[in-house]
N, C-alpha and C. Protein backbone atom coordinates (compact mmCIF):
# COMPACT_ATOMS: atom_id res chain seq x y z
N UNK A 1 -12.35 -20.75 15.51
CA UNK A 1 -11.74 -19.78 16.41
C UNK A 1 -10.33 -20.23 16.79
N UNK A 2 -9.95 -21.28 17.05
CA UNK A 2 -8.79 -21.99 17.27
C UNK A 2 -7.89 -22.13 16.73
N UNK A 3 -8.54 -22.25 15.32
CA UNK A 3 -7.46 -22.14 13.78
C UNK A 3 -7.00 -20.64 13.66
N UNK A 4 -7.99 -19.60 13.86
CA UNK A 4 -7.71 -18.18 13.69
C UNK A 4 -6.55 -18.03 15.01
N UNK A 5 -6.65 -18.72 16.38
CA UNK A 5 -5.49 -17.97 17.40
C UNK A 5 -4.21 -19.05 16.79
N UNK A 6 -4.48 -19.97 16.30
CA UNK A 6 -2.97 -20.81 16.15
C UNK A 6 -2.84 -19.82 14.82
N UNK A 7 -3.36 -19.60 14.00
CA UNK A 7 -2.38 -18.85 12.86
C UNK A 7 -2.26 -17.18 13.36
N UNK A 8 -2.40 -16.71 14.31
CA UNK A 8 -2.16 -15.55 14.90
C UNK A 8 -1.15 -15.78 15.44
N UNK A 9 -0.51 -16.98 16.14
CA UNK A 9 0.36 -17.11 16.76
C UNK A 9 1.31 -17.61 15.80
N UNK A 10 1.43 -17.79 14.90
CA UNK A 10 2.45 -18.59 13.55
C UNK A 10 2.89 -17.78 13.01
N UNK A 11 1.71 -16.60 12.41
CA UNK A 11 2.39 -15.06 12.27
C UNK A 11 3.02 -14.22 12.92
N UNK A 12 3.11 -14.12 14.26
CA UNK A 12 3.44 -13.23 15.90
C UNK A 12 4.96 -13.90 15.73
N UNK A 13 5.15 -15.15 15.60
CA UNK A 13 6.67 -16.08 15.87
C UNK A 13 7.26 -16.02 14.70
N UNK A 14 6.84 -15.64 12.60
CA UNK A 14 7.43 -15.48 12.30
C UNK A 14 8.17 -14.29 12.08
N UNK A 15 6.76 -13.19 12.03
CA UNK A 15 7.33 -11.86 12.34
C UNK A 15 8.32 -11.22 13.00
N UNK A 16 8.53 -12.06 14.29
CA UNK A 16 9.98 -11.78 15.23
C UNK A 16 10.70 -12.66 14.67
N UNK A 17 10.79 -13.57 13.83
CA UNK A 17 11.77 -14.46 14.10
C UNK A 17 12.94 -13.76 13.50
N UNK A 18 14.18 -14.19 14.08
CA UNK A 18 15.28 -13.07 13.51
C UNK A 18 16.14 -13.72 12.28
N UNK A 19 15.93 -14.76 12.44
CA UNK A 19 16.78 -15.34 10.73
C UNK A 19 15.56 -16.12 10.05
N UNK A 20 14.30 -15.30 9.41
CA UNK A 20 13.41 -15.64 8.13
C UNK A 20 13.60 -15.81 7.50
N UNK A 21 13.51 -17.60 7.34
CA UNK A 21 13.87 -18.40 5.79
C UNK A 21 13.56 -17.41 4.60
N UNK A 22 14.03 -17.64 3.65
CA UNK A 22 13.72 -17.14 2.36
C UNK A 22 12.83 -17.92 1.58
N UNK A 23 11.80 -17.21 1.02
CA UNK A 23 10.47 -18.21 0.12
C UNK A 23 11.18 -18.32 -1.28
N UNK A 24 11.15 -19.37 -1.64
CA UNK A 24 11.84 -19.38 -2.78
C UNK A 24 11.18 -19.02 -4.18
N UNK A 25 9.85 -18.62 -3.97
CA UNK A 25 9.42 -17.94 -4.82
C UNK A 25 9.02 -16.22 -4.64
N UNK A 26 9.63 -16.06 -3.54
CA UNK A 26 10.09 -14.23 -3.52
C UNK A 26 10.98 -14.44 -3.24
N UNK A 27 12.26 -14.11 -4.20
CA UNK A 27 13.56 -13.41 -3.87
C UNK A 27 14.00 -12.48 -2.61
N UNK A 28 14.78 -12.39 -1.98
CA UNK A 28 15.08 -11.31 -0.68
C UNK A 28 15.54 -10.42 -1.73
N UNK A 29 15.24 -8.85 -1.29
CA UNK A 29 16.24 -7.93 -2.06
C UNK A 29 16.76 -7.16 -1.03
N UNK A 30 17.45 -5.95 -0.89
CA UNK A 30 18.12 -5.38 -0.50
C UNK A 30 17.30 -4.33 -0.37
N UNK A 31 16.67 -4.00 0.57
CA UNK A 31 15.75 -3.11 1.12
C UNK A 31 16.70 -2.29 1.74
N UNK A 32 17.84 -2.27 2.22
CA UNK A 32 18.44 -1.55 3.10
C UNK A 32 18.16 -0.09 2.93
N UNK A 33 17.85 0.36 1.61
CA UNK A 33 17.22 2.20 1.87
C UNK A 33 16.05 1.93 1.67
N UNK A 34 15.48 1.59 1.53
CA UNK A 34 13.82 2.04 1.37
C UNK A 34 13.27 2.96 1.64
N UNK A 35 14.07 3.34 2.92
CA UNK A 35 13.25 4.88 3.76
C UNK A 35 13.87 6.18 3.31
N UNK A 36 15.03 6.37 2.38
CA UNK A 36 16.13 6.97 2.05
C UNK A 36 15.08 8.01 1.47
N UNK A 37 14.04 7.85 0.96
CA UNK A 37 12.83 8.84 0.20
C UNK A 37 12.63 9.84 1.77
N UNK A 38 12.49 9.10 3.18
CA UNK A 38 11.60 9.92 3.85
C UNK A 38 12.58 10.73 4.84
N UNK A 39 14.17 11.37 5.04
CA UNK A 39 14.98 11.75 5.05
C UNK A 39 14.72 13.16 5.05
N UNK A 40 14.18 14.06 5.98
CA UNK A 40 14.30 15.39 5.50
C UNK A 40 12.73 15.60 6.83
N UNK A 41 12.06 16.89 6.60
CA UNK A 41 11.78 17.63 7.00
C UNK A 41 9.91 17.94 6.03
N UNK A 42 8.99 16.97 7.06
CA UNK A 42 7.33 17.22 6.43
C UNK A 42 6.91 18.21 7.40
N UNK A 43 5.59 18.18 6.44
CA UNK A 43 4.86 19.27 7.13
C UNK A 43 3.44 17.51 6.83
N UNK A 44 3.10 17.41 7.70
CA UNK A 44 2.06 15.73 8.51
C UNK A 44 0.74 16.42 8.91
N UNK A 45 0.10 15.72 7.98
CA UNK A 45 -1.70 15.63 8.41
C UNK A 45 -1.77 14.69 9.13
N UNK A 46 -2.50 14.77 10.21
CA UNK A 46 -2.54 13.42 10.72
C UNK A 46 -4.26 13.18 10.97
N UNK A 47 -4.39 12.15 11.12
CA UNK A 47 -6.12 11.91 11.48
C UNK A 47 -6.06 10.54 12.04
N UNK A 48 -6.73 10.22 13.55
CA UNK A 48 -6.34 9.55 14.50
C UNK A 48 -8.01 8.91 14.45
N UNK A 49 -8.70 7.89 14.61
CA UNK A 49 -10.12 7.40 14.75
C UNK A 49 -10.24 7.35 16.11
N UNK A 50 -10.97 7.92 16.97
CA UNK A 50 -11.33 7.88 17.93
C UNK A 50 -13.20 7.47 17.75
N UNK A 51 -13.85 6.81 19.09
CA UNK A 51 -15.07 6.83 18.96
C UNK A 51 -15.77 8.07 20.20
N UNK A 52 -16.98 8.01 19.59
CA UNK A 52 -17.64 8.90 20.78
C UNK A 52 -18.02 7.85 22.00
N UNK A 53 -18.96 8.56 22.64
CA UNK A 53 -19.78 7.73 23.66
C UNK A 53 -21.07 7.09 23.22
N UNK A 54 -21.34 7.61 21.73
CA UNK A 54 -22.74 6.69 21.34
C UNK A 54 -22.16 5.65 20.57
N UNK A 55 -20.73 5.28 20.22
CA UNK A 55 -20.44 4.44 19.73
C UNK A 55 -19.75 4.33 18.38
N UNK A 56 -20.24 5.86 17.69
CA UNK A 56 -20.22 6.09 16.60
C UNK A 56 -18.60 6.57 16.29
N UNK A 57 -17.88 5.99 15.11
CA UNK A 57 -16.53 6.34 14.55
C UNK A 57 -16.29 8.13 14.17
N UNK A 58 -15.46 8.15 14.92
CA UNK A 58 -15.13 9.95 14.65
C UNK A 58 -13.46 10.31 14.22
N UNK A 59 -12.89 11.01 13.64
CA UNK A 59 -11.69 11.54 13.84
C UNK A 59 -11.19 12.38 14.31
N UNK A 60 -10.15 12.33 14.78
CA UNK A 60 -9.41 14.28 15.04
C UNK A 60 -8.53 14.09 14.34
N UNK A 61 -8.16 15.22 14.12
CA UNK A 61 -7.49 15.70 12.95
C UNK A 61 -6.23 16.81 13.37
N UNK A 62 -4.75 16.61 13.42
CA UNK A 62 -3.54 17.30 13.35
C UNK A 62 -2.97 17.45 12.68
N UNK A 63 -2.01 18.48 13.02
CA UNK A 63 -1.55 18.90 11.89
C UNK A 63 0.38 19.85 12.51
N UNK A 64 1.27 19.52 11.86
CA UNK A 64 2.26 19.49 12.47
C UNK A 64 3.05 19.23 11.15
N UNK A 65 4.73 18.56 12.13
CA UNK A 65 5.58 18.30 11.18
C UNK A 65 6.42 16.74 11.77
N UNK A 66 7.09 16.40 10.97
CA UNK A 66 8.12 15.11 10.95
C UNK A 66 9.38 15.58 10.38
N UNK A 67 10.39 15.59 11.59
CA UNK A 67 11.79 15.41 11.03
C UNK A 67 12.18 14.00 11.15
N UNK A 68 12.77 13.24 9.89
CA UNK A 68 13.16 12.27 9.93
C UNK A 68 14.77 12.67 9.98
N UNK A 69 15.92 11.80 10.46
CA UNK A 69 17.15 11.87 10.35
C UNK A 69 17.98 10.55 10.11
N UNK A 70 18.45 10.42 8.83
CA UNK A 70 19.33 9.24 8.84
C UNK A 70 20.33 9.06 9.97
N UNK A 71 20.36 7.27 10.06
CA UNK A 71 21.30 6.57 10.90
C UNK A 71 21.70 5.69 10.23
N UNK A 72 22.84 5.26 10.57
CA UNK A 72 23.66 4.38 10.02
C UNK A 72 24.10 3.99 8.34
N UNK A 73 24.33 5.25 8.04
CA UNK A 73 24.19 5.31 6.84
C UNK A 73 23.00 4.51 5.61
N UNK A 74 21.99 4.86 6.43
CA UNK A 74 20.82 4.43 5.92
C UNK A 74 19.60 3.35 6.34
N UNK A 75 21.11 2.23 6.67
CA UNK A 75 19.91 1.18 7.06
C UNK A 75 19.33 1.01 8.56
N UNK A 76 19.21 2.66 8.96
CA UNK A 76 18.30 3.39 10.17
C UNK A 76 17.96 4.75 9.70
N UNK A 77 16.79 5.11 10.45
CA UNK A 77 16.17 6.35 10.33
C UNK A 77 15.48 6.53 12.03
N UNK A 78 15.76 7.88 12.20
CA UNK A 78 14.80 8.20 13.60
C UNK A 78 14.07 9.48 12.74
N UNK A 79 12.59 9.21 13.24
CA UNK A 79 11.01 10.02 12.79
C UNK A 79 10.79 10.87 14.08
N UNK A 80 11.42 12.19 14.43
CA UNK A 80 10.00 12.87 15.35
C UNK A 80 8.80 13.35 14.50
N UNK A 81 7.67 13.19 15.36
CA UNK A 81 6.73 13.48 15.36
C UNK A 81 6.13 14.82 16.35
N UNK A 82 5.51 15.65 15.97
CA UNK A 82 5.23 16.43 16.77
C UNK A 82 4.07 17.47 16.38
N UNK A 83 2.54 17.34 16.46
CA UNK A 83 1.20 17.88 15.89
C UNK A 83 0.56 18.43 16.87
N UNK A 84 -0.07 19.07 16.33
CA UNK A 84 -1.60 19.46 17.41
C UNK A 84 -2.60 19.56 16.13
N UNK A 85 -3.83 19.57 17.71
CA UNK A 85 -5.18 19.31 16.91
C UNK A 85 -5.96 19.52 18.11
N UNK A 86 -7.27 19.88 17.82
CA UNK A 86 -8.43 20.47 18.60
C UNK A 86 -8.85 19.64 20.12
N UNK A 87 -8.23 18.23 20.25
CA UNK A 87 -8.06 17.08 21.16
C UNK A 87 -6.95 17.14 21.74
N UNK A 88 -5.68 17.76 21.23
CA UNK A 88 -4.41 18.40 22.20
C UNK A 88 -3.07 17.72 21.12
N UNK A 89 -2.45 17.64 22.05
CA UNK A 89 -0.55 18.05 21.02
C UNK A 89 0.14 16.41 21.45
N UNK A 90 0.51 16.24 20.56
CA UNK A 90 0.64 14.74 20.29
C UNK A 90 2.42 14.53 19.60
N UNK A 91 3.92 14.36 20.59
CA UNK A 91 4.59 13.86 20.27
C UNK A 91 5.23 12.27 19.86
N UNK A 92 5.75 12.20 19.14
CA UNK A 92 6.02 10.75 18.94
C UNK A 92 7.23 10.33 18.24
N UNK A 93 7.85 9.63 18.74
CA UNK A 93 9.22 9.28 17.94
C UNK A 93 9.31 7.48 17.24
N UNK A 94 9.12 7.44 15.77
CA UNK A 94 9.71 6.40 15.61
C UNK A 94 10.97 5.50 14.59
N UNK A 95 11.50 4.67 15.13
CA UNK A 95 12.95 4.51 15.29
C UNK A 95 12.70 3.28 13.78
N UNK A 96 13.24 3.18 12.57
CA UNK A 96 13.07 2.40 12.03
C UNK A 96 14.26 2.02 11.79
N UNK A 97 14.39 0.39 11.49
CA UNK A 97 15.71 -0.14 11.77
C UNK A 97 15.75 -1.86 10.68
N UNK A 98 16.53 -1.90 9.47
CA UNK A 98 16.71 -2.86 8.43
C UNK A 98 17.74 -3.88 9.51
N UNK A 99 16.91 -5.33 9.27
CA UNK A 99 17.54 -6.50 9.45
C UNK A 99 17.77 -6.93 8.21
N UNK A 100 19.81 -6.93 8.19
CA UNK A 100 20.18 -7.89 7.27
C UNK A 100 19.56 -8.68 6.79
N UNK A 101 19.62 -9.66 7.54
CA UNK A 101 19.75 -11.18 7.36
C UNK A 101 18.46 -11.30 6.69
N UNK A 102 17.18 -10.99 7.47
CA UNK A 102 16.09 -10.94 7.20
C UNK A 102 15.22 -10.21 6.09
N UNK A 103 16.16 -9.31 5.60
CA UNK A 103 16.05 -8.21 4.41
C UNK A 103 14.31 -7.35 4.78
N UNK A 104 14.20 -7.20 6.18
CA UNK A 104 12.86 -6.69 6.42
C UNK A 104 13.43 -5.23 7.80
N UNK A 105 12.43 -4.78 7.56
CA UNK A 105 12.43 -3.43 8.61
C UNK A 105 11.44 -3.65 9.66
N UNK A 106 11.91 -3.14 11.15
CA UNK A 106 10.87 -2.99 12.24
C UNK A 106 10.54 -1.48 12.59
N UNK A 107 9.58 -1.37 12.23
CA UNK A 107 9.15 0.51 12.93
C UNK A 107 8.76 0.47 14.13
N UNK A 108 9.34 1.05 15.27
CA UNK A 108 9.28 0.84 16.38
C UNK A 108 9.01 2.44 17.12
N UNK A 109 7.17 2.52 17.45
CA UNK A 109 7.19 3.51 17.93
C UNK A 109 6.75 4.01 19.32
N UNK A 110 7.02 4.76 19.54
CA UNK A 110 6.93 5.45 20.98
C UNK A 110 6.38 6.42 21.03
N UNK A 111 5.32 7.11 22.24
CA UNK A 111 4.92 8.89 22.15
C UNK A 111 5.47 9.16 23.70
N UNK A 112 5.55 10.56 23.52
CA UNK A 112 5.72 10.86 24.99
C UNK A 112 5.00 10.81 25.81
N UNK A 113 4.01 10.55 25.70
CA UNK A 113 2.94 10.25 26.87
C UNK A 113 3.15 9.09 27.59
N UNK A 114 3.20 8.02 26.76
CA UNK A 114 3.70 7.11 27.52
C UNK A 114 4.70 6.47 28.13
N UNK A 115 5.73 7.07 27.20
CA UNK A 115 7.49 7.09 27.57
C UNK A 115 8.46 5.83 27.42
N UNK A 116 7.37 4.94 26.27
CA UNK A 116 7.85 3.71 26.21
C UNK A 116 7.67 3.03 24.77
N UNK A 117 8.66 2.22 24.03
CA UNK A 117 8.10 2.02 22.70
C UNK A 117 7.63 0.48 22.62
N UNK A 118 6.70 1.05 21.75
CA UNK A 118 5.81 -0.34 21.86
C UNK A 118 6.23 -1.58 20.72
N UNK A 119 5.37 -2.36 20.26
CA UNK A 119 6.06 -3.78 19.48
C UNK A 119 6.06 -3.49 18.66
N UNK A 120 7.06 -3.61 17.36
CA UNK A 120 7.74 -3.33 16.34
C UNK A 120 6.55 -4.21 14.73
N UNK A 121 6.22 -2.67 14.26
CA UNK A 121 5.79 -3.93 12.98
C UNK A 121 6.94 -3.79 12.31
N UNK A 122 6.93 -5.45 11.80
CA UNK A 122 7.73 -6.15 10.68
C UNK A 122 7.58 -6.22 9.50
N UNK A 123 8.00 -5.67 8.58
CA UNK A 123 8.09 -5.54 6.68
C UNK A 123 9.02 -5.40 6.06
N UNK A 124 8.40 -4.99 5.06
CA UNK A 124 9.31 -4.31 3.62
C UNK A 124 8.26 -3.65 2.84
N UNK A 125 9.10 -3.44 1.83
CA UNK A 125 8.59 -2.76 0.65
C UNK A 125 8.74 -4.23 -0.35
N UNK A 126 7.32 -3.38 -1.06
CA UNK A 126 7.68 -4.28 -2.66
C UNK A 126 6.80 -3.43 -3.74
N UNK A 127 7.36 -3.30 -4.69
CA UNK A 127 6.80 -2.19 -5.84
C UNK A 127 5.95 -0.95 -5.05
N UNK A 128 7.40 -0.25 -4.66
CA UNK A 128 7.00 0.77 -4.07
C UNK A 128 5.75 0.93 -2.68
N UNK A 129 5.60 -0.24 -2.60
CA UNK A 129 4.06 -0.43 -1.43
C UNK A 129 4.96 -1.05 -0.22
N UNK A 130 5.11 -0.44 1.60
CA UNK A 130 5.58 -1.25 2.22
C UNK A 130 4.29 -1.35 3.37
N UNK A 131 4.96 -2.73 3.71
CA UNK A 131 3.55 -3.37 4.42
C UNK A 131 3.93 -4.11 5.39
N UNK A 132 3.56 -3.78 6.82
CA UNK A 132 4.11 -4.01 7.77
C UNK A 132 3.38 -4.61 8.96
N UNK A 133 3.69 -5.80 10.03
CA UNK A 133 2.79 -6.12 10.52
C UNK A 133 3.39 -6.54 12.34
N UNK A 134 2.16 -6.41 12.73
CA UNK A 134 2.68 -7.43 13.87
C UNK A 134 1.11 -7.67 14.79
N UNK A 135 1.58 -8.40 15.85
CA UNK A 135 0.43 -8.87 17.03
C UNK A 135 0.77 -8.62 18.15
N UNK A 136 -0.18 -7.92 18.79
CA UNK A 136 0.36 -6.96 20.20
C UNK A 136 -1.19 -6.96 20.80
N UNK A 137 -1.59 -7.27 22.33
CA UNK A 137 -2.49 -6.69 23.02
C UNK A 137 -3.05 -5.25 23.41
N UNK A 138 -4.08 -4.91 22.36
CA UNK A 138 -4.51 -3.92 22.87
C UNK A 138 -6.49 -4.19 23.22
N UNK A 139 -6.11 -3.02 24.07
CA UNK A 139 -7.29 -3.39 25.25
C UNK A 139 -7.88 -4.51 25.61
N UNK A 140 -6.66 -5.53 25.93
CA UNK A 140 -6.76 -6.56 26.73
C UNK A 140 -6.86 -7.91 25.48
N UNK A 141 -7.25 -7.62 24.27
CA UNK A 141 -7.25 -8.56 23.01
C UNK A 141 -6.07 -8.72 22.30
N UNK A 142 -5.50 -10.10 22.16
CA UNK A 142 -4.47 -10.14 20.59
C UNK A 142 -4.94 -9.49 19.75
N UNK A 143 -4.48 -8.70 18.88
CA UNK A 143 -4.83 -7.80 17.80
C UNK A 143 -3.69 -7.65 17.06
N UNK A 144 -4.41 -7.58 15.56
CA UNK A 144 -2.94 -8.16 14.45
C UNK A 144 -3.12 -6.63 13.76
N UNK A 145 -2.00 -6.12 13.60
CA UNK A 145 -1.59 -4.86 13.62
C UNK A 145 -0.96 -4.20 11.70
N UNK A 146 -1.55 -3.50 10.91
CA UNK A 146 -0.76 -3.84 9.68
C UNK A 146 -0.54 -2.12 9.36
N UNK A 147 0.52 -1.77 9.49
CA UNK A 147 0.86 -0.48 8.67
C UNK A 147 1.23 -0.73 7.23
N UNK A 148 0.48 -0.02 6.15
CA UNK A 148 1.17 0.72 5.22
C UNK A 148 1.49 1.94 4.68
N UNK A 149 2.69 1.58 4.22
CA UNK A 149 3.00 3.08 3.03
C UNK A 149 2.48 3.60 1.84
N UNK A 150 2.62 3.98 1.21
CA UNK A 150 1.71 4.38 -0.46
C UNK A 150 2.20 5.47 -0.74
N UNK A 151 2.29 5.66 -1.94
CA UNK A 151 1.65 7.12 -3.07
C UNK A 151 3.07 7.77 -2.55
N UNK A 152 4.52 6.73 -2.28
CA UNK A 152 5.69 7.58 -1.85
C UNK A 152 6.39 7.96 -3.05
N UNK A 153 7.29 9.18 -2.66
CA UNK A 153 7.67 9.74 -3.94
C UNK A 153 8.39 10.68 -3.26
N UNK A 154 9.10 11.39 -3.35
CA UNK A 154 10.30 12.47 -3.34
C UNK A 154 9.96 13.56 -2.31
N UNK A 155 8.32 14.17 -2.68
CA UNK A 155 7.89 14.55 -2.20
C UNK A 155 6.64 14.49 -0.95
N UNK A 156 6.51 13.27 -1.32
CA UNK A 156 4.78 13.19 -0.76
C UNK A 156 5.00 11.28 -0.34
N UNK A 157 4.27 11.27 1.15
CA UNK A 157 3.92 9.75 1.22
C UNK A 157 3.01 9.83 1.60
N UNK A 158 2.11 8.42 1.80
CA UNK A 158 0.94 8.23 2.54
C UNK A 158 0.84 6.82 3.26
N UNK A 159 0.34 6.92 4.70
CA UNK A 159 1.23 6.40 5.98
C UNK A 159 -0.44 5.44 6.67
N UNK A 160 -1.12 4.23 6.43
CA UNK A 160 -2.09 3.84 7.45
C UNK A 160 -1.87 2.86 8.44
N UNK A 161 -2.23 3.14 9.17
CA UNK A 161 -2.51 1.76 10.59
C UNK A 161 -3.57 1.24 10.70
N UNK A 162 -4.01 0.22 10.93
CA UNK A 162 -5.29 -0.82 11.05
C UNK A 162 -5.10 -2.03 12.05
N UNK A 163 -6.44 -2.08 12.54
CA UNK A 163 -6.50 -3.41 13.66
C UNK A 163 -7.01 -4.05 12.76
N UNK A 164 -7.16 -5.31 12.99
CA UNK A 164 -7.62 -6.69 13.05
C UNK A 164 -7.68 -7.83 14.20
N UNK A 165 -9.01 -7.48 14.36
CA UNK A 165 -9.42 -8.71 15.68
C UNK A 165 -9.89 -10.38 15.31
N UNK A 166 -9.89 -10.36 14.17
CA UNK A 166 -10.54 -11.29 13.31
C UNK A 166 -9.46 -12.36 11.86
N UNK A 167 -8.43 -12.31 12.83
CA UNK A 167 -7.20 -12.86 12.00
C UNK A 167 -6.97 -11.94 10.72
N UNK A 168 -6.94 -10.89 10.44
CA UNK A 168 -6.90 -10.25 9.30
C UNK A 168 -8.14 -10.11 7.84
N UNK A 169 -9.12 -10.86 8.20
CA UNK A 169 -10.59 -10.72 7.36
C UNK A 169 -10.82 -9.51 7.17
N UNK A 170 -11.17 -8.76 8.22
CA UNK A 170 -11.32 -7.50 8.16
C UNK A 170 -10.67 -6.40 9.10
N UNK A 171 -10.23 -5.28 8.22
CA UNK A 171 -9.33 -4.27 8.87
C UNK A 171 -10.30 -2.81 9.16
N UNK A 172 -10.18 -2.25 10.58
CA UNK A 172 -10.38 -1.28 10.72
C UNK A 172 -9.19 0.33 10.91
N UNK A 173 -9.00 1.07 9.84
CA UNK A 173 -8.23 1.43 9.86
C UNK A 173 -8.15 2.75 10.95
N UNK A 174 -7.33 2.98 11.80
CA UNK A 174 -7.31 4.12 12.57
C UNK A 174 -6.22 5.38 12.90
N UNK A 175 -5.50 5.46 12.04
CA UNK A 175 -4.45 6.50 12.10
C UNK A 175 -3.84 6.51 10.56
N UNK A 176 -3.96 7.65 10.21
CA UNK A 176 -3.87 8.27 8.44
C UNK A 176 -2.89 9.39 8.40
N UNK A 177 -1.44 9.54 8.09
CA UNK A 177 -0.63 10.40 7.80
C UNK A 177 -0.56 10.53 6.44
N UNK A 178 -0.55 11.80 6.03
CA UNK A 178 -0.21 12.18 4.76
C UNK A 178 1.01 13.13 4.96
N UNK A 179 1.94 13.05 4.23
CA UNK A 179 2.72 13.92 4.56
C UNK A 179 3.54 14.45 3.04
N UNK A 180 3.66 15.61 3.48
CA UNK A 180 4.40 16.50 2.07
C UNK A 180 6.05 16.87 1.98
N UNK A 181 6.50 17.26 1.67
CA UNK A 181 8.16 17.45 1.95
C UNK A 181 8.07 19.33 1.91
N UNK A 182 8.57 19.24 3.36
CA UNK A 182 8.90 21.02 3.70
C UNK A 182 10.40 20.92 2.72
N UNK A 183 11.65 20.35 3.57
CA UNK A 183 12.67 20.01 2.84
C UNK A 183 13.58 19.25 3.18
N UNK A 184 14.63 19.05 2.79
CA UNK A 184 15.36 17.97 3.03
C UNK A 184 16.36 18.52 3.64
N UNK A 185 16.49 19.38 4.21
CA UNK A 185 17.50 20.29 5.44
C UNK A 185 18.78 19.84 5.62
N UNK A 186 19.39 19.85 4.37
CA UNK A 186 20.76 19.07 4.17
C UNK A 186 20.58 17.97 5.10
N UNK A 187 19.82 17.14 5.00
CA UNK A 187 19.39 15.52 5.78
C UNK A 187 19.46 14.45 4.69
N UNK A 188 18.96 14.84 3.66
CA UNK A 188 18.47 13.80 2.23
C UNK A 188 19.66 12.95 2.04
N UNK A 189 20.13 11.75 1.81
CA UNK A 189 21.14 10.95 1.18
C UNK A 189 21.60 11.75 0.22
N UNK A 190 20.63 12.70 -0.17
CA UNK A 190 21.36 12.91 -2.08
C UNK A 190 22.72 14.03 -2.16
């Protein structure tokens, strides 16, 4: 148990750390667009895991859109979010933002409900897959946090979130975006 919170905490300090050595057997590349695909105007499935009161895993299910808008000539993007679903209407804005130095991105998101953005997972991409992480308290537990991307393409991505209470052994995944391209509303880089 001890070994699992010291390497929770080794991951938590490198994840922030703001100048991440380079492994010398992965090259840094130049991630600075990565997100340059998600630039424009979805139409977002969303499906959120909620449980009942007997315990048992359930979803709700929204359905809405995402305007993304380039910043800084790329190496930023701001995501609204904005769905409903049979459980109620769910805004959310998040702010993604490329560290140089570090050649990694923090997605940093916020909803209006709460009016505040929460801890940033830390990644990149690599062969098209980006994978993103961090460690943040929720409901009162360290919990190691991993978003990924998938199946991105011009038109279409696919977006998961997952806990891990258990140093990363096992992931329970709880929030699933799929999203399609309405259009790129003179927004797209291209």
């Amino acid at each position: 148990m001890r070994r699992s919170i010291v390497a929770l905490a080794a991951l938590g300090f490198a994840l922030s750390a703001p100048n991440v050595e380079a492994n010398p057997a992965l090259p840094l590349r130049d991630g600075s667009h990565d997100f340059d695909f998600e630039v424009g105007t979805w139409k977002t499935h969303l499906k959120v895991l909620t449980h009942s009161e007997s315990g048992a895993a359930t979803w709700a299910e929204f359905n809405g859109t995402s305007v993304v808008r380039k910043i800084w000539n790329g190496k930023a993007n701001m995501v609204e979010l904005e769905v409903d679903g049979p459980t109620g209407h769910v805004e959310g804005l998040n702010l993604h933002l490329y560290n140089p130095t570090a050649h990694q991105w923090s997605l940093n998101f916020a909803n209006a409900k709460a009016g505040v953005i929460g801890v940033p997972t830390v990644g990149e991409f690599r062969d098209g897959r980006g994978e993103f992480y961090d460690l943040e308290p929720i409901d009162g537990r360290m919990t190691l946090v991993r978003n990924i991307w998938s199946d991105v393409n011009a038109n279409f991505c696919h977006f998961e979130q997952a806990f891990s209470t258990d140093g990363g052994r096992t992931w329970e995944t709880n929030w699933i975006a799929d999203d399609t391209r309405m259009s790129n509303d003179g927004l797209s880089p291209q």
